[in-house]
PDB file of N, CA and C in Angstrom:
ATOM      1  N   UNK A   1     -72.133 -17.102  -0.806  1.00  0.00           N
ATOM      2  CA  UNK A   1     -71.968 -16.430   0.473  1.00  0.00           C
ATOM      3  C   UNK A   1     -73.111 -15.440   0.670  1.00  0.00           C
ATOM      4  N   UNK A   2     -73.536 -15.131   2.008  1.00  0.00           N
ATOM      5  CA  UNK A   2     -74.447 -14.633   2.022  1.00  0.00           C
ATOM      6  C   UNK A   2     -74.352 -12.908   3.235  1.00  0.00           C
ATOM      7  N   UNK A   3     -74.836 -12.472   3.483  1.00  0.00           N
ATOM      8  CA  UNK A   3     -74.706 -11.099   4.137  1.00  0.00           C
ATOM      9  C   UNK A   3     -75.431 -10.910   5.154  1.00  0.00           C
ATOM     10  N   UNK A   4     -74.990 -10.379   6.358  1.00  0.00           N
ATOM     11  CA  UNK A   4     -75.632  -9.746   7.842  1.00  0.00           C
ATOM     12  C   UNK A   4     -75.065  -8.603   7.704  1.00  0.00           C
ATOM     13  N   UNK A   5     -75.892  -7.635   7.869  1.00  0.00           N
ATOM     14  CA  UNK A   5     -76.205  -6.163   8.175  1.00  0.00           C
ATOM     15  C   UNK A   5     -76.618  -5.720   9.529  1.00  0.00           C
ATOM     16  N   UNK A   6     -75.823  -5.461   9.845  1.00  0.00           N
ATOM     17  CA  UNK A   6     -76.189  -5.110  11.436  1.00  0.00           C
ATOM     18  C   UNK A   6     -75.792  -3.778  11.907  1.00  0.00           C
ATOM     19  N   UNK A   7     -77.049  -2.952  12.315  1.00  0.00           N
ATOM     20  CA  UNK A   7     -77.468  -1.245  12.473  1.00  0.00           C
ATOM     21  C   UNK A   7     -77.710  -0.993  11.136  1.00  0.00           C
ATOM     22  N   UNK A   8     -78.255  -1.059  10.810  1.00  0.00           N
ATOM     23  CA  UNK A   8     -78.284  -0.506   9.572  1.00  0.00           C
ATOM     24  C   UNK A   8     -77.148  -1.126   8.371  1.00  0.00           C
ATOM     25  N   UNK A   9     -76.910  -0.255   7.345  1.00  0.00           N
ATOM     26  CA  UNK A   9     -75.697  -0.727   7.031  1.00  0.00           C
ATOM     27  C   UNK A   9     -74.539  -0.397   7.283  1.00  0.00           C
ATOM     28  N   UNK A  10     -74.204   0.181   8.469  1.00  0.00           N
ATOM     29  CA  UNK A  10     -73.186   0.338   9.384  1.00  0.00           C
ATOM     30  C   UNK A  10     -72.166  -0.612   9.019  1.00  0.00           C
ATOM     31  N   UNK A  11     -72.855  -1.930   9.484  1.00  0.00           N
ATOM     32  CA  UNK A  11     -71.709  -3.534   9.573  1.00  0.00           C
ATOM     33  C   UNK A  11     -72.243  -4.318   8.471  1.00  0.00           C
ATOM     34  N   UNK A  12     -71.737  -4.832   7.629  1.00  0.00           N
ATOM     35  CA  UNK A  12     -71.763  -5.703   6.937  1.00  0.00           C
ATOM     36  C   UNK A  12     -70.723  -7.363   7.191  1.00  0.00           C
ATOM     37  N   UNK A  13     -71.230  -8.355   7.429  1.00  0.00           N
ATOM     38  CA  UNK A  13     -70.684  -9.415   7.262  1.00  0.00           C
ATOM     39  C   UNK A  13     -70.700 -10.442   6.070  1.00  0.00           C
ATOM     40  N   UNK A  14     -69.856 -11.072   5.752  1.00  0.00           N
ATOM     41  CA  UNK A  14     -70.008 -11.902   4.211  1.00  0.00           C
ATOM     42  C   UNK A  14     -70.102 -13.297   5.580  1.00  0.00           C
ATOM     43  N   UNK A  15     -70.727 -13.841   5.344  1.00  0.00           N
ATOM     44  CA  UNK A  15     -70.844 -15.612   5.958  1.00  0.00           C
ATOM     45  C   UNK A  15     -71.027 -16.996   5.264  1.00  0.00           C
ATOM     46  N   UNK A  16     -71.175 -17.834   5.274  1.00  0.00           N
ATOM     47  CA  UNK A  16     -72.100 -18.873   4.507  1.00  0.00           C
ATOM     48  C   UNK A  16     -73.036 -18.894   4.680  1.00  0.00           C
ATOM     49  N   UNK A  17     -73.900 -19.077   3.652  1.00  0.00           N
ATOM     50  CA  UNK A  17     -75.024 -19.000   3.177  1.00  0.00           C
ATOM     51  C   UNK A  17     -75.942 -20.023   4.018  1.00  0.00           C
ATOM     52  N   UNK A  18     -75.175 -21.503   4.480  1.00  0.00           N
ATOM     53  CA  UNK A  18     -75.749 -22.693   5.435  1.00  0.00           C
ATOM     54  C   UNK A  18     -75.936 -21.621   7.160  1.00  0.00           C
ATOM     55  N   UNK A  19     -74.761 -21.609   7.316  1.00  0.00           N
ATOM     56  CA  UNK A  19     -74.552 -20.994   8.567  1.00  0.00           C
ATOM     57  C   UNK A  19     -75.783 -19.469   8.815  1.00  0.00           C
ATOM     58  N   UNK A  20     -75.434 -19.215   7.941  1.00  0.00           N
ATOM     59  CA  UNK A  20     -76.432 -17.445   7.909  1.00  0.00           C
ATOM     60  C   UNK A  20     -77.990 -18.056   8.197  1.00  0.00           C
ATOM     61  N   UNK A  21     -78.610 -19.042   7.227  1.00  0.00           N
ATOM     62  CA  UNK A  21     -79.892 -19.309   7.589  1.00  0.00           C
ATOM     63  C   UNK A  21     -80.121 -19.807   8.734  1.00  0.00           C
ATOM     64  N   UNK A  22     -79.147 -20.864   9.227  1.00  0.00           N
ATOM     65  CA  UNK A  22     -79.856 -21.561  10.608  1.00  0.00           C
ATOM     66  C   UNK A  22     -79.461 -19.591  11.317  1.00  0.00           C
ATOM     67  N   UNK A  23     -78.482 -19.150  11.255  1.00  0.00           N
ATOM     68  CA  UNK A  23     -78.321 -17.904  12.863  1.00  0.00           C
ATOM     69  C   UNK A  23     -79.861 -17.230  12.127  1.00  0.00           C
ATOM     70  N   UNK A  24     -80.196 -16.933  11.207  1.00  0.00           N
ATOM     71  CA  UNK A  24     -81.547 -16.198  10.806  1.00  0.00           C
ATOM     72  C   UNK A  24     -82.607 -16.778  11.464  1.00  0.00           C
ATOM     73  N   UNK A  25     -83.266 -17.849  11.597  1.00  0.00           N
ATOM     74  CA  UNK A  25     -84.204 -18.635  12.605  1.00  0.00           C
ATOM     75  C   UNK A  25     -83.745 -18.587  13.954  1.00  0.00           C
ATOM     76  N   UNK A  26     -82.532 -18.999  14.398  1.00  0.00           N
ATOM     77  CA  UNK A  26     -82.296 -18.459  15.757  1.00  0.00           C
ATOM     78  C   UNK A  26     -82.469 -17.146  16.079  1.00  0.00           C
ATOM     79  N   UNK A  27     -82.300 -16.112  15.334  1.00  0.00           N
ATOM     80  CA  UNK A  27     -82.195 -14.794  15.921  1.00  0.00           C
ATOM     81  C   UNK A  27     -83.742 -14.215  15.515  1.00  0.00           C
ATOM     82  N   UNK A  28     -84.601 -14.738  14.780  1.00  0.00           N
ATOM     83  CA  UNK A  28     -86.000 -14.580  14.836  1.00  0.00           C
ATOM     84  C   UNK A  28     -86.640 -15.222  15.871  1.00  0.00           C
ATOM     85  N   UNK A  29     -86.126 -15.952  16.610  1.00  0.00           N
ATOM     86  CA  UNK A  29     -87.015 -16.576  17.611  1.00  0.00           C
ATOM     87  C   UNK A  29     -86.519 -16.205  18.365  1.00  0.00           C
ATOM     88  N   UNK A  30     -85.164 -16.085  18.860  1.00  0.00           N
ATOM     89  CA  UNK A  30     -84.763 -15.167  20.233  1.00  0.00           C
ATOM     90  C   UNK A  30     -85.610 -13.709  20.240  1.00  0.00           C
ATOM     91  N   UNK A  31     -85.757 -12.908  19.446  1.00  0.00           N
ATOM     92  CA  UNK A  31     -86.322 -11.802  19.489  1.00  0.00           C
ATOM     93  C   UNK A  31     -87.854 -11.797  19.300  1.00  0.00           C
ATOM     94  N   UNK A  32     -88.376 -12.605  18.631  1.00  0.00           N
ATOM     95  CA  UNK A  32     -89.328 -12.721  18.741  1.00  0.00           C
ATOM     96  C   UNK A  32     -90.163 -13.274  20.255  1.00  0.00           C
ATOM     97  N   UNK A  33     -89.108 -13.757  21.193  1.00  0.00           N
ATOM     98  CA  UNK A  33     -89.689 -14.196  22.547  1.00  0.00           C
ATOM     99  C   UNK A  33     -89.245 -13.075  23.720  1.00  0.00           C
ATOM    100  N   UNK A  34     -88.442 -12.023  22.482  1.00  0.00           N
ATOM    101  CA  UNK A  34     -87.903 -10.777  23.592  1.00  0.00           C
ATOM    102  C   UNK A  34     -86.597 -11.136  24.156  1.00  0.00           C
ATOM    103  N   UNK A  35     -85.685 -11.426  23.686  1.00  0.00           N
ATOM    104  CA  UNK A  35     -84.652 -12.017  24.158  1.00  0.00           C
ATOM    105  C   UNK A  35     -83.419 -11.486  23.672  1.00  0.00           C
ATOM    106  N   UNK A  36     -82.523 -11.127  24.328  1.00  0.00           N
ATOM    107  CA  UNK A  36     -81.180 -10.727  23.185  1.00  0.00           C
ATOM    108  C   UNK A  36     -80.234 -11.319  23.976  1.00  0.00           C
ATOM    109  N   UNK A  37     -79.216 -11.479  22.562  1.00  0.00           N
ATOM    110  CA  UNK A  37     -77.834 -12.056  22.663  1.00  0.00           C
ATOM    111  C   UNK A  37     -76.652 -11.725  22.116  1.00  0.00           C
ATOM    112  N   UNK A  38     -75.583 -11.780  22.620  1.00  0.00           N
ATOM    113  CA  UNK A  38     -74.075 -11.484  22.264  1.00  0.00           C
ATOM    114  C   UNK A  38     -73.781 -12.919  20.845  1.00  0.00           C
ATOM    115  N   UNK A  39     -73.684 -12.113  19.535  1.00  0.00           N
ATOM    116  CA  UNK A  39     -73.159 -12.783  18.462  1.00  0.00           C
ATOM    117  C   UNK A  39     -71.467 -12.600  18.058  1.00  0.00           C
ATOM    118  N   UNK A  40     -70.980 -13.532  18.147  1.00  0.00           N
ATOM    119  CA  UNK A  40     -69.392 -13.158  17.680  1.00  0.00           C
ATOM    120  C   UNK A  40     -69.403 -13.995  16.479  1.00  0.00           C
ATOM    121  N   UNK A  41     -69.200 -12.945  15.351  1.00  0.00           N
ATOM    122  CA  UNK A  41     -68.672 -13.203  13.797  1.00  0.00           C
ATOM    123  C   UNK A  41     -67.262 -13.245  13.768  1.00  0.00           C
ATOM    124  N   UNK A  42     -66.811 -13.825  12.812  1.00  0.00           N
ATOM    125  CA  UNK A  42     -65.806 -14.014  12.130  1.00  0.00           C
ATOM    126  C   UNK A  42     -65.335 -12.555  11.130  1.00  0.00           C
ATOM    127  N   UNK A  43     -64.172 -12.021  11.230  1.00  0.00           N
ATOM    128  CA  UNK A  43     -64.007 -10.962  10.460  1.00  0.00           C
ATOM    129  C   UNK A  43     -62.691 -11.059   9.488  1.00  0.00           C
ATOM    130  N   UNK A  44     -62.285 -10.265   8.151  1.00  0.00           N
ATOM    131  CA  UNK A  44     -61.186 -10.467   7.982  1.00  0.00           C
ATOM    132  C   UNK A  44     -59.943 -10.799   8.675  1.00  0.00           C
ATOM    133  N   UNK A  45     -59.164 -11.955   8.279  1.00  0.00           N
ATOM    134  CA  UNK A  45     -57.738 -12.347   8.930  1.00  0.00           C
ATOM    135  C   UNK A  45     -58.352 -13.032  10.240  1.00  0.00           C
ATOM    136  N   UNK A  46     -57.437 -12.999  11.353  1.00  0.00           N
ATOM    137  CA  UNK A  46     -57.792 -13.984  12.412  1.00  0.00           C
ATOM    138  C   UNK A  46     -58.032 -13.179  13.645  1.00  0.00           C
ATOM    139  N   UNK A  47     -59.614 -12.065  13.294  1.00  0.00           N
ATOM    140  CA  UNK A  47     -59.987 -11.590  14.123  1.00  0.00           C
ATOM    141  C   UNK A  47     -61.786 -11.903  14.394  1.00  0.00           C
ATOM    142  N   UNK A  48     -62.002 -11.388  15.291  1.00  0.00           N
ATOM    143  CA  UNK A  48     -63.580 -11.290  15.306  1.00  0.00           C
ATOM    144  C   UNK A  48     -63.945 -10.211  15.613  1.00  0.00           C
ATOM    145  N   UNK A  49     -65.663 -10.198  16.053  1.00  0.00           N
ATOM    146  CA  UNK A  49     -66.551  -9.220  16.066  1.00  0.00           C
ATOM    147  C   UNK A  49     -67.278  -9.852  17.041  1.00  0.00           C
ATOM    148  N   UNK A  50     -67.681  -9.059  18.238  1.00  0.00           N
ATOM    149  CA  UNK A  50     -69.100  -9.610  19.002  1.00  0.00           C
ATOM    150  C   UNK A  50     -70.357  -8.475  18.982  1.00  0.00           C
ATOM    151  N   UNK A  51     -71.589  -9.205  18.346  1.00  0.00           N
ATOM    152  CA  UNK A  51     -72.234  -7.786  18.322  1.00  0.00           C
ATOM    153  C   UNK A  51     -73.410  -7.847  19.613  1.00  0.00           C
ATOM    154  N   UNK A  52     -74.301  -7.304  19.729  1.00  0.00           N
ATOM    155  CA  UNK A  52     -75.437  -7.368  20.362  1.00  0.00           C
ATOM    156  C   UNK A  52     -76.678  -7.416  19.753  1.00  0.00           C
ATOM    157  N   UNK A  53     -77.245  -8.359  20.001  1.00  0.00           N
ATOM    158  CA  UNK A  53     -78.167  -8.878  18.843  1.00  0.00           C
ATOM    159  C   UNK A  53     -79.360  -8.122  20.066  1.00  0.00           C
ATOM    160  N   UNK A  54     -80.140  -7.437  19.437  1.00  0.00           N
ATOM    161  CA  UNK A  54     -81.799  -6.994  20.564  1.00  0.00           C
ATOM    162  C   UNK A  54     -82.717  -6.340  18.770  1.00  0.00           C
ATOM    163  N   UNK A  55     -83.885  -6.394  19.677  1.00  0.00           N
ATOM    164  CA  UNK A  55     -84.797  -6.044  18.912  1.00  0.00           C
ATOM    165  C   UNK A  55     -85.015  -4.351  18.343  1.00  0.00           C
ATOM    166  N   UNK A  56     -83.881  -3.592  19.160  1.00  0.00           N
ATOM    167  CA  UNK A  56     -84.067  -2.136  18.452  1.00  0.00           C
ATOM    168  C   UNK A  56     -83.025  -1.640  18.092  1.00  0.00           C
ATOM    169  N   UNK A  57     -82.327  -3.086  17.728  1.00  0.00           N
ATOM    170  CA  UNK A  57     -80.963  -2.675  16.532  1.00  0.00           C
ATOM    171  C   UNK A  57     -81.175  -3.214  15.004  1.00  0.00           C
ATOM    172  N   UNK A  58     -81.017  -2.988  14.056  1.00  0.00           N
ATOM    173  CA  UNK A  58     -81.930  -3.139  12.247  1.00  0.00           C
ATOM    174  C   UNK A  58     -80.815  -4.159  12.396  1.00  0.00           C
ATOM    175  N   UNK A  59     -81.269  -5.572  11.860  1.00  0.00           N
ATOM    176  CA  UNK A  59     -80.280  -6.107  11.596  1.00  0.00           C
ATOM    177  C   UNK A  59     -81.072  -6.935   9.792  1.00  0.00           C
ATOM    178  N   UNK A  60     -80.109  -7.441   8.721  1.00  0.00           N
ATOM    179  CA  UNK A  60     -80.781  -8.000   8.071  1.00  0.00           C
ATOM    180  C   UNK A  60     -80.205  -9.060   7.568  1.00  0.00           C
ATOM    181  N   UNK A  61     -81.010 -10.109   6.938  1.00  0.00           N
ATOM    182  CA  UNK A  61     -80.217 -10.989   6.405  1.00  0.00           C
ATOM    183  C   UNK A  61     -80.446 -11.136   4.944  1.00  0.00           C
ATOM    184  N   UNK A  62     -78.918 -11.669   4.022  1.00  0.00           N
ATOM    185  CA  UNK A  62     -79.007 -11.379   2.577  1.00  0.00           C
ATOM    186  C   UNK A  62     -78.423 -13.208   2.176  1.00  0.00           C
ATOM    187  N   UNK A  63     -79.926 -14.236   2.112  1.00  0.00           N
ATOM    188  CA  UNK A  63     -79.195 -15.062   2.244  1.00  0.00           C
ATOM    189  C   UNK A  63     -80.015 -16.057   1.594  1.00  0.00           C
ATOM    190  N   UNK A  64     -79.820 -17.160   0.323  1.00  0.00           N
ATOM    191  CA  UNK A  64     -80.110 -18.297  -0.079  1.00  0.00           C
ATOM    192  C   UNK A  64     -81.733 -18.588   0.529  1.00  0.00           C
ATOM    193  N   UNK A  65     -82.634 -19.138  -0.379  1.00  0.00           N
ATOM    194  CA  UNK A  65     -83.595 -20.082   0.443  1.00  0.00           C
ATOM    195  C   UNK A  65     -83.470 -21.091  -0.001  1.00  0.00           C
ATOM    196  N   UNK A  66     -83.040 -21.456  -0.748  1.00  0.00           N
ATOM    197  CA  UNK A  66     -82.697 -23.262  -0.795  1.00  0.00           C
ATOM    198  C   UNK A  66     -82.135 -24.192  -0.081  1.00  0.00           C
ATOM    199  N   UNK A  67     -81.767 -23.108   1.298  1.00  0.00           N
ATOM    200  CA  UNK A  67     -81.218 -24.278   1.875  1.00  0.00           C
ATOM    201  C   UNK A  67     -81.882 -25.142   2.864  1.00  0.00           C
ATOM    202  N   UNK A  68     -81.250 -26.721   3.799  1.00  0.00           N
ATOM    203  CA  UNK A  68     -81.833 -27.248   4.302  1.00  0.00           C
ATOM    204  C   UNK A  68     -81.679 -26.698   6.076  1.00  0.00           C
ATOM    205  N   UNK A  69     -82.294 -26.988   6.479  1.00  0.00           N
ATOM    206  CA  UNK A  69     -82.065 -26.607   8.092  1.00  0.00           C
ATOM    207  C   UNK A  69     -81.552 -27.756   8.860  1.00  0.00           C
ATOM    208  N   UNK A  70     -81.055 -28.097   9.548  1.00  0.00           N
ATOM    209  CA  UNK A  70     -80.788 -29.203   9.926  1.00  0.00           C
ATOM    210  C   UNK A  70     -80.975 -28.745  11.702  1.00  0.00           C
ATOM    211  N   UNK A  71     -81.891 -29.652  12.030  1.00  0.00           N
ATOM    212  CA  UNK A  71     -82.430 -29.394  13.481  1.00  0.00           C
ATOM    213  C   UNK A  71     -81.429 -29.907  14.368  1.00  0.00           C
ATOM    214  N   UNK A  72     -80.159 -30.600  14.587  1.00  0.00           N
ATOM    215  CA  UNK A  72     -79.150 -30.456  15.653  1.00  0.00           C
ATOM    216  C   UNK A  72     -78.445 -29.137  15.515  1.00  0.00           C
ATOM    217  N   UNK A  73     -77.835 -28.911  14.410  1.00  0.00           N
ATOM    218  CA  UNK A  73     -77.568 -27.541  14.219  1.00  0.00           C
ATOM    219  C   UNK A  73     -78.123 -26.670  14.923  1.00  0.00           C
ATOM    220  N   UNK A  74     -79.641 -26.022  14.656  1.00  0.00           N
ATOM    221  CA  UNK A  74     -80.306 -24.999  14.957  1.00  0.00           C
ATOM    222  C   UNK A  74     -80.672 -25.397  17.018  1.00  0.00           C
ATOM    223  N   UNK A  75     -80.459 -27.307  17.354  1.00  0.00           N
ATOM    224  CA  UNK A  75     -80.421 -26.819  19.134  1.00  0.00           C
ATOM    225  C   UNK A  75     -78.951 -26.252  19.613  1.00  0.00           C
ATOM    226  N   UNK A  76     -77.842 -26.275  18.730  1.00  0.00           N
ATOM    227  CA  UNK A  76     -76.797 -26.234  19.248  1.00  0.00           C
ATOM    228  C   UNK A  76     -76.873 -25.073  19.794  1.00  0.00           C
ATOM    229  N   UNK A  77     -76.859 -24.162  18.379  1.00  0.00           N
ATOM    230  CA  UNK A  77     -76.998 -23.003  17.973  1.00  0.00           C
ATOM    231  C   UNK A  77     -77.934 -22.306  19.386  1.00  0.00           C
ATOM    232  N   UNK A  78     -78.978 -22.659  19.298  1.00  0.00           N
ATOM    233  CA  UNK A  78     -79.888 -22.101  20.228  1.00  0.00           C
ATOM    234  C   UNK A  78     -79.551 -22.593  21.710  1.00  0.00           C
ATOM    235  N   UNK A  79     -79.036 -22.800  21.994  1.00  0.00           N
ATOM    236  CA  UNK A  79     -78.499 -23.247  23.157  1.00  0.00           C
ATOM    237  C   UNK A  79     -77.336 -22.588  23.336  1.00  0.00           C
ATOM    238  N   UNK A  80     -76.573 -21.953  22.468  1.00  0.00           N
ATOM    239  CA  UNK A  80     -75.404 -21.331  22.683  1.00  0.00           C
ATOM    240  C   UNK A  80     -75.828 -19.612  22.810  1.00  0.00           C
ATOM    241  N   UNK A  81     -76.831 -19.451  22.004  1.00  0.00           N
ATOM    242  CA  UNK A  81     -77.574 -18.173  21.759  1.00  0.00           C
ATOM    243  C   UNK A  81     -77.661 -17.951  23.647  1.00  0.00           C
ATOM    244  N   UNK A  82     -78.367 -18.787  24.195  1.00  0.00           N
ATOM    245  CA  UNK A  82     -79.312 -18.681  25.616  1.00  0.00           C
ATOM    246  C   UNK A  82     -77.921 -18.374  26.558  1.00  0.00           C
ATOM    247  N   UNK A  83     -76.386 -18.688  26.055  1.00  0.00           N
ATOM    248  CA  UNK A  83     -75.652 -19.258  26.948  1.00  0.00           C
ATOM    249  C   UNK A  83     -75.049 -17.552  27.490  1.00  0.00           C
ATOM    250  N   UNK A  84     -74.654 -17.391  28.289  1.00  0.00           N
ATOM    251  CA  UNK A  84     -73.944 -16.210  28.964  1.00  0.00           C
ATOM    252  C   UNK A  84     -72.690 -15.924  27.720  1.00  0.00           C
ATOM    253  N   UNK A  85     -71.956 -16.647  27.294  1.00  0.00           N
ATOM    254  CA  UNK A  85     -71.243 -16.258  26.399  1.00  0.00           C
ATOM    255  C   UNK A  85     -71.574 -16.146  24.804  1.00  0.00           C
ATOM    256  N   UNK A  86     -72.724 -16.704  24.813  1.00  0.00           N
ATOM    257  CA  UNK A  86     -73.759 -16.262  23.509  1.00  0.00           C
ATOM    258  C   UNK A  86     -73.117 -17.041  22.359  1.00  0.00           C
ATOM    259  N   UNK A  87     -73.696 -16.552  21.005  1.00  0.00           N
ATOM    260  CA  UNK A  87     -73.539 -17.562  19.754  1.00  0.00           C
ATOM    261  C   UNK A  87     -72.403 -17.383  19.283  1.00  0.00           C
ATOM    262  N   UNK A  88     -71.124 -17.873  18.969  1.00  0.00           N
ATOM    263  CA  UNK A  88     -70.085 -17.975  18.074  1.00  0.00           C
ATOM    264  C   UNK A  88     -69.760 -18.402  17.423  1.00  0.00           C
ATOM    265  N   UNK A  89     -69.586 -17.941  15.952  1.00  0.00           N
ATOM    266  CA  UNK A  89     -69.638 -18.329  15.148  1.00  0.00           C
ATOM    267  C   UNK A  89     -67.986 -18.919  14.502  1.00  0.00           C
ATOM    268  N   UNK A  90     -67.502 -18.464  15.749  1.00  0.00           N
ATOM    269  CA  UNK A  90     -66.105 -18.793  15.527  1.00  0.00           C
ATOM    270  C   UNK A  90     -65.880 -20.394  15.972  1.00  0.00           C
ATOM    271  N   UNK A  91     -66.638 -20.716  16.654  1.00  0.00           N
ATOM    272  CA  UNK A  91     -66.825 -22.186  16.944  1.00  0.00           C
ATOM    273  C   UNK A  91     -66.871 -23.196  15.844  1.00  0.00           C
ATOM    274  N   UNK A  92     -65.800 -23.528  16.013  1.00  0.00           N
ATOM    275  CA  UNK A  92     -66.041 -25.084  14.503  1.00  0.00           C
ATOM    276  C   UNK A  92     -67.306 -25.596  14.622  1.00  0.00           C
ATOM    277  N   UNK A  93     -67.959 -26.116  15.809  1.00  0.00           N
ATOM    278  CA  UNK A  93     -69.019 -26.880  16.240  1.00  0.00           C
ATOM    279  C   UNK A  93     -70.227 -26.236  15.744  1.00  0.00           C
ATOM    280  N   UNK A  94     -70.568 -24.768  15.886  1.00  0.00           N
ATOM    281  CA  UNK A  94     -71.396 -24.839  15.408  1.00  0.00           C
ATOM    282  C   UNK A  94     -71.279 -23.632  14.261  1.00  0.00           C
ATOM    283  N   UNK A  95     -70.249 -23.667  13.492  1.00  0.00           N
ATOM    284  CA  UNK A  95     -69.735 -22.937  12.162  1.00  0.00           C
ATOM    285  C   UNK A  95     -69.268 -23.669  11.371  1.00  0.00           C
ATOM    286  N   UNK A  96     -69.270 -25.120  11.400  1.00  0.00           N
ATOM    287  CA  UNK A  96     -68.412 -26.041  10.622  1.00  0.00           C
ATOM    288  C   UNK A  96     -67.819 -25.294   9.252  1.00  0.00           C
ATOM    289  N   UNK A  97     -68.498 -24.946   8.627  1.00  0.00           N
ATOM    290  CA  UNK A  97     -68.257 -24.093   6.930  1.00  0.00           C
ATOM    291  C   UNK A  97     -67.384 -22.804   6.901  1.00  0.00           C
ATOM    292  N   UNK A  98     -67.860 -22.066   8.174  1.00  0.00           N
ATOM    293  CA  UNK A  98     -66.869 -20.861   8.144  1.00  0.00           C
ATOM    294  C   UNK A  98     -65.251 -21.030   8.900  1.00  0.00           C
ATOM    295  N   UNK A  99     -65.712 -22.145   9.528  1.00  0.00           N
ATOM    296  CA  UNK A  99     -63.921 -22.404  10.212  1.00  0.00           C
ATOM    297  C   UNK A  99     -63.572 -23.033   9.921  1.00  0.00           C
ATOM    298  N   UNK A 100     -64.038 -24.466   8.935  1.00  0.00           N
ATOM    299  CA  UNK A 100     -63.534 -25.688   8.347  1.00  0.00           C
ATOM    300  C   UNK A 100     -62.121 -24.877   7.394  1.00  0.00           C
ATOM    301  N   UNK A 101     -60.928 -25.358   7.955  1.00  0.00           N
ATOM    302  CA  UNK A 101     -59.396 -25.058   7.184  1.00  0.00           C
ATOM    303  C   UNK A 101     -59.663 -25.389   5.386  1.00  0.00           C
ATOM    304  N   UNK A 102     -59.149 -23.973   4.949  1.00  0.00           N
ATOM    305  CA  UNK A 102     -59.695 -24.037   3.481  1.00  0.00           C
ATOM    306  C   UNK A 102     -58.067 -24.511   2.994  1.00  0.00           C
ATOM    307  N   UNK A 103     -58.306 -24.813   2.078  1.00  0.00           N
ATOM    308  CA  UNK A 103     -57.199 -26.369   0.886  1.00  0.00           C
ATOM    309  C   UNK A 103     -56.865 -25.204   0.034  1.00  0.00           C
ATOM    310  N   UNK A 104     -55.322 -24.694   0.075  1.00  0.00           N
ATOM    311  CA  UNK A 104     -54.865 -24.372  -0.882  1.00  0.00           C
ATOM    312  C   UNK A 104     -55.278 -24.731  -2.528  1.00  0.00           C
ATOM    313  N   UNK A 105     -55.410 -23.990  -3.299  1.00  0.00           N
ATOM    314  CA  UNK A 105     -55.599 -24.526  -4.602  1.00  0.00           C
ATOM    315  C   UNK A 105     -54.306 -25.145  -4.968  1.00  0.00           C
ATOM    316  N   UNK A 106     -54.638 -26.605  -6.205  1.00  0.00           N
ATOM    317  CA  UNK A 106     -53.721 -27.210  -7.171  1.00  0.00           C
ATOM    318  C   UNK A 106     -53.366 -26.411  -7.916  1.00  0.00           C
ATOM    319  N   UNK A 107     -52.649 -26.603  -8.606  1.00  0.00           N
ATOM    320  CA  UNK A 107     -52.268 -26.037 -10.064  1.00  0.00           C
ATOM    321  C   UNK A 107     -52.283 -27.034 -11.157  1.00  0.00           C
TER     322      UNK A 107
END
């Protein structure tokens, strides 16, 4: 699992490590073209968070480089970023890992 810091360390989020890298390239290129967007995380229990993603709020990411990017992912993603209701991560579609229903353990 991997970590978003957002204001500082104000907010901390735990995410997946898949999910965290593709929103890390999206949110470097939204800002990098001057652009900001409304992010809604996932938070303990069955709530969320929407933050405001802009360029003069510290945000950081604490996250894997081994992973692969997968370019439908990252248009979804970026296409949802651009959208009036912005990126959610609460979306199965484009969170598969963080909303995919977790399997009780066997014994």
């Amino acid at each position: 699992m991997g970590k978003l810091s957002y204001a500082g360390e104000a907010q901390r989020f735990e995410l997946d490590d898949e999910v965290l890298a593709h929103l890390r390239l999206v949110t470097v290129t939204k800002l990098r073209r001057g652009e900001s967007f409304p992010l809604t995380v996932p938070t303990d229990g069955a709530t969320s968070e929407t933050l405001w993603i802009h360029a003069s709020i510290p945000i950081r990411f604490e996250v894997r480089d081994d992973i692969e990017l997968k370019r439908p992912l990252l248009v979804k993603m970026m296409a949802a970023a651009s959208s009036s209701n912005g990126l959610d991560l609460t979306d199965m579609e484009l969170a598969p890992s963080i909303m995919a229903p977790r399997m009780p353990a066997v014994a």
